[in-house]
C-alpha atoms as a PDB file:
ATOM      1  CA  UNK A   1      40.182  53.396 114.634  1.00  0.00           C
ATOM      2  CA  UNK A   2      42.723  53.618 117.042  1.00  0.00           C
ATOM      3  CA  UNK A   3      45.662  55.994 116.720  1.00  0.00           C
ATOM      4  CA  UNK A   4      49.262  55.816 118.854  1.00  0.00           C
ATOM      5  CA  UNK A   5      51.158  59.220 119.068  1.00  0.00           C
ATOM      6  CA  UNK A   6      54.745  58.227 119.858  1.00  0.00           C
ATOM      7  CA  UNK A   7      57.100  61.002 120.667  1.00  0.00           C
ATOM      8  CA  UNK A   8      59.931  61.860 123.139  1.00  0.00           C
ATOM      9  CA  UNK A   9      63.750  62.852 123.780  1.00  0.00           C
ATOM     10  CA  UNK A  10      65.937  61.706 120.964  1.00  0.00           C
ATOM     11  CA  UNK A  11      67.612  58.094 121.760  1.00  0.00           C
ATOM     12  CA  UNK A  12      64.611  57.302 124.420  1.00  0.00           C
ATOM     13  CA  UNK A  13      63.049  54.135 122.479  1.00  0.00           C
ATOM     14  CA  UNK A  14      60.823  55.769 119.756  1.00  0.00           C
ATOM     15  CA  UNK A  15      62.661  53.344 117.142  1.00  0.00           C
ATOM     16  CA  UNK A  16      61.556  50.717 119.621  1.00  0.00           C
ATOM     17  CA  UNK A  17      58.202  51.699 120.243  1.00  0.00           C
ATOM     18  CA  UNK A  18      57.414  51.999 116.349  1.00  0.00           C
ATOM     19  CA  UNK A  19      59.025  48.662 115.876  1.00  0.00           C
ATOM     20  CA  UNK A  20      56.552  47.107 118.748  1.00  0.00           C
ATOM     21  CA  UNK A  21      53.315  48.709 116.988  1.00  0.00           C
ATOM     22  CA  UNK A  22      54.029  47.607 113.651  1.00  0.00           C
ATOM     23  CA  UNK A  23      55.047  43.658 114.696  1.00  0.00           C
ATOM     24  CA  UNK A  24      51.582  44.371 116.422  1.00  0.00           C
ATOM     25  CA  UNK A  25      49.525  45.260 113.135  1.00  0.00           C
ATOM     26  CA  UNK A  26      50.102  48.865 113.311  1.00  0.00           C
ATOM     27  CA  UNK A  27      50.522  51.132 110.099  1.00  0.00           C
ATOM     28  CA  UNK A  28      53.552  52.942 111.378  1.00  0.00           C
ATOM     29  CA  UNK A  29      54.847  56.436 110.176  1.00  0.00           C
ATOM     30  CA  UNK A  30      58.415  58.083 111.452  1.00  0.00           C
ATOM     31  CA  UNK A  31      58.669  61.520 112.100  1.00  0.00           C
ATOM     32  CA  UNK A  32      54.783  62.981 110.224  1.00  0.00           C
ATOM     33  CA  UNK A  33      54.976  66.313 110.634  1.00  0.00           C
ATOM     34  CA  UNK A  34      52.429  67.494 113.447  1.00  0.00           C
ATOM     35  CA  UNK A  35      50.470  69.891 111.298  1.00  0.00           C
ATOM     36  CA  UNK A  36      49.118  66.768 108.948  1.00  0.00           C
ATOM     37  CA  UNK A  37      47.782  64.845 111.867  1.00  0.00           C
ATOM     38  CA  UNK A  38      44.209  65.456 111.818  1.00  0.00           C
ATOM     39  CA  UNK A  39      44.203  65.184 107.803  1.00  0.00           C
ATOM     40  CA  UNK A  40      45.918  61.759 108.470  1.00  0.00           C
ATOM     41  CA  UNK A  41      43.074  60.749 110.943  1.00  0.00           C
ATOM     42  CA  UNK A  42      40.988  61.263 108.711  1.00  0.00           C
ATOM     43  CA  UNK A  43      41.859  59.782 105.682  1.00  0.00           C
ATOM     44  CA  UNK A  44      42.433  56.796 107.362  1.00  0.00           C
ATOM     45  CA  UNK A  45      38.795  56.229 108.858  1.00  0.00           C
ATOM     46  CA  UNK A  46      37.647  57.126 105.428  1.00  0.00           C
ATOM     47  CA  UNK A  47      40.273  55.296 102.946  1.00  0.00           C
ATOM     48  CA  UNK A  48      41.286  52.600 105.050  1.00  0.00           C
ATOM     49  CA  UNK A  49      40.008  48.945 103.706  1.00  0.00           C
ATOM     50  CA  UNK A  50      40.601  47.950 107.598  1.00  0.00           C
ATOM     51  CA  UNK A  51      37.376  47.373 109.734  1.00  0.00           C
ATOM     52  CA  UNK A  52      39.109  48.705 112.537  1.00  0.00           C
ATOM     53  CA  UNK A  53      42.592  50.498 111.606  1.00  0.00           C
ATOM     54  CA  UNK A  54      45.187  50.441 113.591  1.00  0.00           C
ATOM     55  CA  UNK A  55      47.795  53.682 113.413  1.00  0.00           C
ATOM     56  CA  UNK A  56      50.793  54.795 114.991  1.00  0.00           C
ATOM     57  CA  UNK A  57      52.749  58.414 114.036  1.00  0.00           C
ATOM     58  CA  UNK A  58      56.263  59.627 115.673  1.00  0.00           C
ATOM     59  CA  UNK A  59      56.077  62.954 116.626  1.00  0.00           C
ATOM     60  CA  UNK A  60      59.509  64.464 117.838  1.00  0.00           C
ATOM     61  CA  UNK A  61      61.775  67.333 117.461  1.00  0.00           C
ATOM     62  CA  UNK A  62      62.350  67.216 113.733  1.00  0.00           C
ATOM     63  CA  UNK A  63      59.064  68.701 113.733  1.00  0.00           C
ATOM     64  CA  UNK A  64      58.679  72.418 112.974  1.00  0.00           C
ATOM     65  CA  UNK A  65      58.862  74.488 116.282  1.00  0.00           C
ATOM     66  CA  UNK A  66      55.281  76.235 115.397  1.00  0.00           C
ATOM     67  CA  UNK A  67      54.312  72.690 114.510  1.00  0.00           C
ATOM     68  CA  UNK A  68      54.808  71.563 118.003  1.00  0.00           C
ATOM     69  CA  UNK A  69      53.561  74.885 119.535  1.00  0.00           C
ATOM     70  CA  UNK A  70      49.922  73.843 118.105  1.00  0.00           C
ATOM     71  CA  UNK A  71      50.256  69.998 119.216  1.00  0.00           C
ATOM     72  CA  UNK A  72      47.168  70.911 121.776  1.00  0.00           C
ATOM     73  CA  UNK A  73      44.734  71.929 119.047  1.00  0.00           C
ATOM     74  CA  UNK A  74      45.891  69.612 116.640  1.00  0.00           C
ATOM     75  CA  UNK A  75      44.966  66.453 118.922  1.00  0.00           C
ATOM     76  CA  UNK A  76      41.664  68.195 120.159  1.00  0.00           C
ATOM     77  CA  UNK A  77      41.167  68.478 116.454  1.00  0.00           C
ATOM     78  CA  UNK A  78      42.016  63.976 115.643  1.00  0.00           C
ATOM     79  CA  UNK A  79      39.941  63.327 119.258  1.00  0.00           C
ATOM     80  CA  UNK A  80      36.574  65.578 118.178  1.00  0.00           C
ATOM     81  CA  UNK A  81      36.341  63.025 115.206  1.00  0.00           C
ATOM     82  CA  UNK A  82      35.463  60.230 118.059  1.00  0.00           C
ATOM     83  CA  UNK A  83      39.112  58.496 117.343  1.00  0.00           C
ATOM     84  CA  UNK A  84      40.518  56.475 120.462  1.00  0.00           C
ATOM     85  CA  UNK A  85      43.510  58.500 120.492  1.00  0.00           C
ATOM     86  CA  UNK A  86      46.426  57.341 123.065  1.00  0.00           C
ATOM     87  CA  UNK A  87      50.236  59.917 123.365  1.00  0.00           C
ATOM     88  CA  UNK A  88      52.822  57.964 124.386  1.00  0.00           C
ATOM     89  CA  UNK A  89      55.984  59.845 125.675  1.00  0.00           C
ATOM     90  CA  UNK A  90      59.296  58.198 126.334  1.00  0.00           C
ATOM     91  CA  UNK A  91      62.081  59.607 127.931  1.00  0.00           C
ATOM     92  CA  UNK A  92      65.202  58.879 129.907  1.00  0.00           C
ATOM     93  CA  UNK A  93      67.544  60.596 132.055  1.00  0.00           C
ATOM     94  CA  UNK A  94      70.670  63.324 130.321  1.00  0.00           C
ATOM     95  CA  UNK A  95      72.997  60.971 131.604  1.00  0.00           C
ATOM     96  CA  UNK A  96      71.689  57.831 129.996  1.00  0.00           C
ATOM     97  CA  UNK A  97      70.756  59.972 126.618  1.00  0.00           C
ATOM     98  CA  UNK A  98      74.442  61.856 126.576  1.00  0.00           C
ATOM     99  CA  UNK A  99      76.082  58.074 126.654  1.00  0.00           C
ATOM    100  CA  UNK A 100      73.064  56.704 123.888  1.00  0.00           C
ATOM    101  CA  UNK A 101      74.575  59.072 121.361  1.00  0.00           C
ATOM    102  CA  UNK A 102      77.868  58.331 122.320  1.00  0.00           C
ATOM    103  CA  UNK A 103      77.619  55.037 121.939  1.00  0.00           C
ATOM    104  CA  UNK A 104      75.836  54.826 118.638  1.00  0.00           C
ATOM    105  CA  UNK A 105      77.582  58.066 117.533  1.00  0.00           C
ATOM    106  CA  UNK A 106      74.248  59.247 115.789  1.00  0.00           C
ATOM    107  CA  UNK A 107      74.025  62.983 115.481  1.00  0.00           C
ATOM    108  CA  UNK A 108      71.308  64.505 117.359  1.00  0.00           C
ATOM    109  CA  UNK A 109      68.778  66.336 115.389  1.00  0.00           C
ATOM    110  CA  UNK A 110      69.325  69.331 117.415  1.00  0.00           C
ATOM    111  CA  UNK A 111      72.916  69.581 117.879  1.00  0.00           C
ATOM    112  CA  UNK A 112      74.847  71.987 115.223  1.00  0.00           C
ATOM    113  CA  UNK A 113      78.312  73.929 115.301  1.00  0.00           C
ATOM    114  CA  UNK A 114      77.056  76.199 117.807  1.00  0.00           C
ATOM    115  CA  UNK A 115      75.110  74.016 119.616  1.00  0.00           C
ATOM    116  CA  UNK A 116      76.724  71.261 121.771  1.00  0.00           C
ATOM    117  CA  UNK A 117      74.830  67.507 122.419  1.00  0.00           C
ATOM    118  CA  UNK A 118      73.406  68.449 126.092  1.00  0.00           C
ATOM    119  CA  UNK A 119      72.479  71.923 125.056  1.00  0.00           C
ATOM    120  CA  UNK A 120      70.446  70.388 122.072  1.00  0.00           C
ATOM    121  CA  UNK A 121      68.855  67.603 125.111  1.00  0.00           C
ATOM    122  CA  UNK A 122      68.018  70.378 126.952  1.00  0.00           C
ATOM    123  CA  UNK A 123      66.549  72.625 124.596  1.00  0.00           C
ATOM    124  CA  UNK A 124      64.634  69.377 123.264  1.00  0.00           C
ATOM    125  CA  UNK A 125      62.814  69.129 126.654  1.00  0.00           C
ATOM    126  CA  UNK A 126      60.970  73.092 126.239  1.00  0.00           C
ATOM    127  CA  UNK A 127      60.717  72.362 122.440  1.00  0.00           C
ATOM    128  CA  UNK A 128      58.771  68.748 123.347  1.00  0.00           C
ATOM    129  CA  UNK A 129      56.728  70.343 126.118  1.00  0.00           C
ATOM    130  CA  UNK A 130      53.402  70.505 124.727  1.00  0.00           C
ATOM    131  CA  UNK A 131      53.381  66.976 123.547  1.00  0.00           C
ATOM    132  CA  UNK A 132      54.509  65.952 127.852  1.00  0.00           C
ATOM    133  CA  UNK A 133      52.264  67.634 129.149  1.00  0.00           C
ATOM    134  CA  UNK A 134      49.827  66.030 126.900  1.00  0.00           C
ATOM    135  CA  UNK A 135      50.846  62.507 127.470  1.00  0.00           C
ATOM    136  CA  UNK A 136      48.653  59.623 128.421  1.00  0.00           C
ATOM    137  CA  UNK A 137      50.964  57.134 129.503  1.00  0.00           C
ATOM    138  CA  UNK A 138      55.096  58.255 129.872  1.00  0.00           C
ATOM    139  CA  UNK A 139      57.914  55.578 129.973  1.00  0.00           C
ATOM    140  CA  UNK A 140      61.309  55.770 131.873  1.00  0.00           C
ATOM    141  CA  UNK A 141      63.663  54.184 129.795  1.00  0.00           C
ATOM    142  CA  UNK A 142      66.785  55.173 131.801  1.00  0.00           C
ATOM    143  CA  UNK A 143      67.030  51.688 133.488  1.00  0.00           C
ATOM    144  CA  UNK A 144      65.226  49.726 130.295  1.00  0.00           C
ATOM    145  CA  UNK A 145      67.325  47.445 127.443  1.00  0.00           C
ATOM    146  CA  UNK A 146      65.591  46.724 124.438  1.00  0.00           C
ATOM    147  CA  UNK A 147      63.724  43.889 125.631  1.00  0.00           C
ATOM    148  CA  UNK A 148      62.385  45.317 128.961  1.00  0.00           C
ATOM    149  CA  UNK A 149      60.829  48.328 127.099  1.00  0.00           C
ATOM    150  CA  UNK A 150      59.488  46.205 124.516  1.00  0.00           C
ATOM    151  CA  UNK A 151      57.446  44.211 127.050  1.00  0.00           C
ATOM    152  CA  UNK A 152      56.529  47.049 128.580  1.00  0.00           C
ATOM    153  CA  UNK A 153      54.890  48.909 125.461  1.00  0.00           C
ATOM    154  CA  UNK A 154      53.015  45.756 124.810  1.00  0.00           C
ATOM    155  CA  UNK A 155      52.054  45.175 128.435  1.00  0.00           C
ATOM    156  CA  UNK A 156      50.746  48.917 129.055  1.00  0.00           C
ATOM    157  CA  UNK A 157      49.757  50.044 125.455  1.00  0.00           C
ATOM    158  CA  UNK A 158      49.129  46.706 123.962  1.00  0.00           C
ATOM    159  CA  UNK A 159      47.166  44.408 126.274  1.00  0.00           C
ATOM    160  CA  UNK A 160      44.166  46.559 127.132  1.00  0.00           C
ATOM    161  CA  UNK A 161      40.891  44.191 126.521  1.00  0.00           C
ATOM    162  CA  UNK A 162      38.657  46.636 127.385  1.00  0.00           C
ATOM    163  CA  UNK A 163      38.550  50.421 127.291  1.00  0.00           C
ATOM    164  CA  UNK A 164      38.612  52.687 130.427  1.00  0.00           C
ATOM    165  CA  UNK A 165      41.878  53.603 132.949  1.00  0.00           C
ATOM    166  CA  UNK A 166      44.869  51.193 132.450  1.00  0.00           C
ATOM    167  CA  UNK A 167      46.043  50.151 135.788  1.00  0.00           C
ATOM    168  CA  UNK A 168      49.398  48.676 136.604  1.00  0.00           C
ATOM    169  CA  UNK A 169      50.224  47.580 140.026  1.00  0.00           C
ATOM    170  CA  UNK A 170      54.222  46.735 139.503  1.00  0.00           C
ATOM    171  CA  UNK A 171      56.691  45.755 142.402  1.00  0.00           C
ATOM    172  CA  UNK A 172      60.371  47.395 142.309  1.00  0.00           C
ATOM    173  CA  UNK A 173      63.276  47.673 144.720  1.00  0.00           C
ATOM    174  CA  UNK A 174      64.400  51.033 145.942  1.00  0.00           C
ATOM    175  CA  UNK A 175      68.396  50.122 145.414  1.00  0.00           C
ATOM    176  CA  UNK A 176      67.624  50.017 141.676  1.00  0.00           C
ATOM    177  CA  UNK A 177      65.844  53.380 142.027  1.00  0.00           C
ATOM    178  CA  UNK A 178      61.995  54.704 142.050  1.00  0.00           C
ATOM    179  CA  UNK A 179      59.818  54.541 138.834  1.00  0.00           C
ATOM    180  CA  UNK A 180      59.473  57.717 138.001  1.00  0.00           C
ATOM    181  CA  UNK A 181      57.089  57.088 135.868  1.00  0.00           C
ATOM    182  CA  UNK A 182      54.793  55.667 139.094  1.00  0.00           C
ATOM    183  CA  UNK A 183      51.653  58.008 139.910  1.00  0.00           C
ATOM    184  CA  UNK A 184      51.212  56.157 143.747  1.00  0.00           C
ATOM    185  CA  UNK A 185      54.252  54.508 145.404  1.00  0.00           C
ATOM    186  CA  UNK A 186      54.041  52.896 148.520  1.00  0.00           C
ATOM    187  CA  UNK A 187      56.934  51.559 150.804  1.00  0.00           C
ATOM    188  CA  UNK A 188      56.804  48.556 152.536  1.00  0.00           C
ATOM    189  CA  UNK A 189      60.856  48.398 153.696  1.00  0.00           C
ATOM    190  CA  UNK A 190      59.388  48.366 157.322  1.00  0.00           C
ATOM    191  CA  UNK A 191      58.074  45.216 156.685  1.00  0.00           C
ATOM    192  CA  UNK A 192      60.109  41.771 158.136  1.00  0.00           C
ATOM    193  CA  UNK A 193      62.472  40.567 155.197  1.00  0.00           C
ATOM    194  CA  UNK A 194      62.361  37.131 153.875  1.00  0.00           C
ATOM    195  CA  UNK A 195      65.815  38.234 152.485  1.00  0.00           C
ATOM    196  CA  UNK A 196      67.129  37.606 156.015  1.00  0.00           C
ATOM    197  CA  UNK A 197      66.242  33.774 155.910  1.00  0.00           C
ATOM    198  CA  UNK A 198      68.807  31.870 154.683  1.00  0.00           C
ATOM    199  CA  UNK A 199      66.320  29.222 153.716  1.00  0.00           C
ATOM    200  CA  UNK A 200      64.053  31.912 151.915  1.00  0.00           C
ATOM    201  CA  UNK A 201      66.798  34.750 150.430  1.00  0.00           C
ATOM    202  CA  UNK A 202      67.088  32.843 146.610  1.00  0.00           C
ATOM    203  CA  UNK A 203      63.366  32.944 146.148  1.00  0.00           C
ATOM    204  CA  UNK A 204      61.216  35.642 145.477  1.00  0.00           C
ATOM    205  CA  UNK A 205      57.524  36.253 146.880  1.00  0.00           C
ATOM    206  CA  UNK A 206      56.077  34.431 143.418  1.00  0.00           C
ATOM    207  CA  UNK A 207      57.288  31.089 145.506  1.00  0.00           C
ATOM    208  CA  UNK A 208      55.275  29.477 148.114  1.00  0.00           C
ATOM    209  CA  UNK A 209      57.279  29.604 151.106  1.00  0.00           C
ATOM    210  CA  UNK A 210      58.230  32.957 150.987  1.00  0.00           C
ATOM    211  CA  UNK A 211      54.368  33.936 150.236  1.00  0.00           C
ATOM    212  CA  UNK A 212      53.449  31.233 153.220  1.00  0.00           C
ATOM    213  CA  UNK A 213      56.298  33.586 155.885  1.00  0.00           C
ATOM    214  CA  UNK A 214      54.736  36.481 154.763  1.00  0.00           C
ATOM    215  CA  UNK A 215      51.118  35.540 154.888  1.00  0.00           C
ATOM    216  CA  UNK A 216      52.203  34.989 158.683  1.00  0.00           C
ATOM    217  CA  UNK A 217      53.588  38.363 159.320  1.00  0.00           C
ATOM    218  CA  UNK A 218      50.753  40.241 161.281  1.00  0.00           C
ATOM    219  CA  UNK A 219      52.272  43.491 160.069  1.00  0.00           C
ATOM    220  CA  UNK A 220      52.784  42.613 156.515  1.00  0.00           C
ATOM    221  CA  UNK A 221      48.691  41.496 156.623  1.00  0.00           C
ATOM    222  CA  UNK A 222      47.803  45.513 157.898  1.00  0.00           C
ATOM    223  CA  UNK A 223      49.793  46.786 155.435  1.00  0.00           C
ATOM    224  CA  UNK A 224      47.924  44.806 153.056  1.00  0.00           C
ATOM    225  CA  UNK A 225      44.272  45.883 154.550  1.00  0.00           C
ATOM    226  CA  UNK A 226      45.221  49.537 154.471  1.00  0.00           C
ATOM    227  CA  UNK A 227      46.676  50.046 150.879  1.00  0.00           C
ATOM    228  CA  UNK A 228      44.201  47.609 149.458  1.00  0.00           C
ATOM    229  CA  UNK A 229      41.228  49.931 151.382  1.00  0.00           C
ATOM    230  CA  UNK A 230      43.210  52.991 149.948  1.00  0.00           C
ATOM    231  CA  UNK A 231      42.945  51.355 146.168  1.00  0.00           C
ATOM    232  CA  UNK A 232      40.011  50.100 146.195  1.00  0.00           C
ATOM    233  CA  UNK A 233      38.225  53.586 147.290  1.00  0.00           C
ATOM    234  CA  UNK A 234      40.454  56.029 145.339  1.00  0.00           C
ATOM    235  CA  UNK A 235      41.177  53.682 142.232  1.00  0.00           C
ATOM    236  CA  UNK A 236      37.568  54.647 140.609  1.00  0.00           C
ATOM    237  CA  UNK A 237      37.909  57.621 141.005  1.00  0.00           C
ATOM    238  CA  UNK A 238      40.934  57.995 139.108  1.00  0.00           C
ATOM    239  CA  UNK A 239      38.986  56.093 136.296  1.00  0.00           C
ATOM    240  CA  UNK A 240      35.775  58.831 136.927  1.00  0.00           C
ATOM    241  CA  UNK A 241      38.178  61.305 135.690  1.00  0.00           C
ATOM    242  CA  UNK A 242      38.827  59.370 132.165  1.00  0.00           C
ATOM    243  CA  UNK A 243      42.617  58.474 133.184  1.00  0.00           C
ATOM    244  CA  UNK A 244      43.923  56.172 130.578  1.00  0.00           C
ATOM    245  CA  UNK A 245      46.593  55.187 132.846  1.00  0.00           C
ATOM    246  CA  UNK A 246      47.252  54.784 136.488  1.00  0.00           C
ATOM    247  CA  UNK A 247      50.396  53.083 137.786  1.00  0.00           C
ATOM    248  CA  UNK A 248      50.998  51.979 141.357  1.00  0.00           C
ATOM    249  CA  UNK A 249      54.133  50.781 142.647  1.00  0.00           C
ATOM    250  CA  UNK A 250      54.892  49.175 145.876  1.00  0.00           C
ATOM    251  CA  UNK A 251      58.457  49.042 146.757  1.00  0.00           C
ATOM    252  CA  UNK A 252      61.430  47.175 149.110  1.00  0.00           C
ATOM    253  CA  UNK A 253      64.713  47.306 149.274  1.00  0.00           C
ATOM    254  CA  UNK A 254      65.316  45.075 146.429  1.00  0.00           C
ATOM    255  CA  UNK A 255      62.280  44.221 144.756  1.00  0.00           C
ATOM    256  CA  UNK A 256      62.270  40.071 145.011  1.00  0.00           C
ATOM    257  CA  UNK A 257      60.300  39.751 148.453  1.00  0.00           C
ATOM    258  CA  UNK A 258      57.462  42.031 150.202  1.00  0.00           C
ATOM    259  CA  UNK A 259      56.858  44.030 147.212  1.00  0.00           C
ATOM    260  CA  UNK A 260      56.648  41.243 144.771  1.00  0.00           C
ATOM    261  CA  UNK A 261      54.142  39.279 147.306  1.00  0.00           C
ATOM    262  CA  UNK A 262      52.096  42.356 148.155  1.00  0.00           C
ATOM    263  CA  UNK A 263      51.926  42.963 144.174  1.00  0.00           C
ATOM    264  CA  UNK A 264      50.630  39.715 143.589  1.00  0.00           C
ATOM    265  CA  UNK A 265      48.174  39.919 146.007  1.00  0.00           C
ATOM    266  CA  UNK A 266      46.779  43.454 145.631  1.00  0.00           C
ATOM    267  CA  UNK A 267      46.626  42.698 141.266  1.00  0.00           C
ATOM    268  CA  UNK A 268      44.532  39.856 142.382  1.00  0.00           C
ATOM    269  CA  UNK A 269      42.238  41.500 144.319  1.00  0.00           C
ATOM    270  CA  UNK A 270      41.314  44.776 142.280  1.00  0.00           C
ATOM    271  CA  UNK A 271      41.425  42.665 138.989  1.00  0.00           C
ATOM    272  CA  UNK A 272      37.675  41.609 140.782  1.00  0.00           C
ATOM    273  CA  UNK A 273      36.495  45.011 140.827  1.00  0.00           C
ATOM    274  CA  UNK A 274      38.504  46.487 137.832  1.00  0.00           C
ATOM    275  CA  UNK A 275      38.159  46.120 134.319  1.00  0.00           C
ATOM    276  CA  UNK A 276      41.926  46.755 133.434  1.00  0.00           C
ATOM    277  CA  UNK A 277      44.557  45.448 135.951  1.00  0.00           C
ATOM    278  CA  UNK A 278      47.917  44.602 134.766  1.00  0.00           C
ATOM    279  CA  UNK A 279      50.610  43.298 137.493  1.00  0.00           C
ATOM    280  CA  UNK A 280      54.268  43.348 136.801  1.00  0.00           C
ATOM    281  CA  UNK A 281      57.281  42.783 138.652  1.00  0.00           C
ATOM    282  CA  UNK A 282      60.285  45.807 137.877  1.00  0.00           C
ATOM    283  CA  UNK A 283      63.342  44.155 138.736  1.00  0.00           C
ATOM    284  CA  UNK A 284      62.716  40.311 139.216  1.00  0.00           C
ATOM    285  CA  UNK A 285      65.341  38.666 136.887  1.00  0.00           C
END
């Protein structure tokens, strides 16, 4: 059996996420109150006529307070039974959540007469605490649309063909902002820029001749030897320590060129050591 907690800030994707899971073959429940969690685990291993069932819950802030406050024990409780158990938490910045609302002019579940929309974010963010800090994997949606966080709940939660540490190695481009989600991040803006080539500046480092300049660079070939070293020392250790996921981002200034190429190149490399390597590329259009 596996079993998907979703949970996070009001108008960060949960809708989404649930929608994902259950296109996906998950049996999908909204807003189960935390307290019936293990009893749920465990009438589905026993009732369910599914070989291997497939479950996702949405844990959030309608939830009693005390509910919440156990969230710890409770999923000690569901993981003792020998359940693959995976808590994903989405979230977004107050700006982007505060213009969500206002756009869909939903009420939050928190807000009330005395109690104005960013208070009730706010106080979500202590009230959702113990279900963070818990978290396996945690999406950013700030700078996601629908689409982009759909492939990226199937690409991190979805497409794992083995068990063990989930490891993303995704390019990005500092202008559009650092993933904050990202547990390594390494810059490579000091690196010549294809961008500069008139010849070169349309493509991105998924085409040939902007691979073939790079490839060329002496610098951009040490910077490759010494995070590649770094990874591929560190990387199983992360896994040692029964991380589910581990995301690595290398950056440039705008996320087509030298961090697209280096991505490429370094997913290619530790998917022959690694069991679970996805590669993905932030902010190529």
């Amino acid at each position: 059996m596996r079993l998907i907690i979703v949970s996070g800030r009001s108008g960060s994707g949960k809708s989404t996420a649930l929608d994902v899971l259950e296109d996906n073959g998950y049996y999908c429940i909204d807003n189960l109150p935390a307290g019936l969690l293990p009893e749920l685990a465990e009438r589905a291993l026993i009732h369910t006529e599914l070989a291997q069932p497939l479950v996702a819950v949405s844990i959030d802030a309608r939830n009693l307070p005390s509910h919440l406050t156990r969230f710890p024990e409770l999923l000690e409780d569901v993981r003792s039974k020998h359940i693959q158990c995976d808590v994903l938490y989405l979230d977004a910045d107050e700006e982007t959540l505060l213009k969500r609302f206002s756009e869909t002019r939903r009420r939050h579940p928190l807000s009330n007469a005395n109690r104005s929309l960013a208070e009730a974010i706010q106080d979500e963010t202590a009230l959702l605490g113990p279900i963070a800090d818990l978290a396996d994997l945690k999406i950013n949606t700030t700078n996601l649309n629908l689409y982009q966080l759909r492939d990226s709940i199937k690409l991190r939660l979805l497409n794992q063909p083995e068990p063990g540490t989930a490891f993303l190695v995704e390019s990005f481009g500092f202008k559009r902002g650092m993933p904050v989600d990202a547990d390594l991040v390494f810059d490579v803006r000091c690196l010549p820029n294809p961008y500069w080539k008139p010849e070169l500046r349309a493509q991105s480092g998924l085409d040939a001749p902007v691979a073939e300049y790079l490839a060329a660079q002496p610098d951009v070939e040490e910077m490759y030897q010494d995070i590649f070293t770094y990874l591929h020392k560190w990387l199983p250790r992360f896994a040692a320590s029964n991380r589910a996921y581990v995301t690595i981002a290398i950056g440039c200034t705008g996320g087509h060129h030298r961090s697209v190429y280096l991505t490429e190149r370094l997913g290619q490399a530790l998917q022959k050591t690694l069991k679970n390597v996805q590669v993905r590329h932030r902010d190529l259009t």
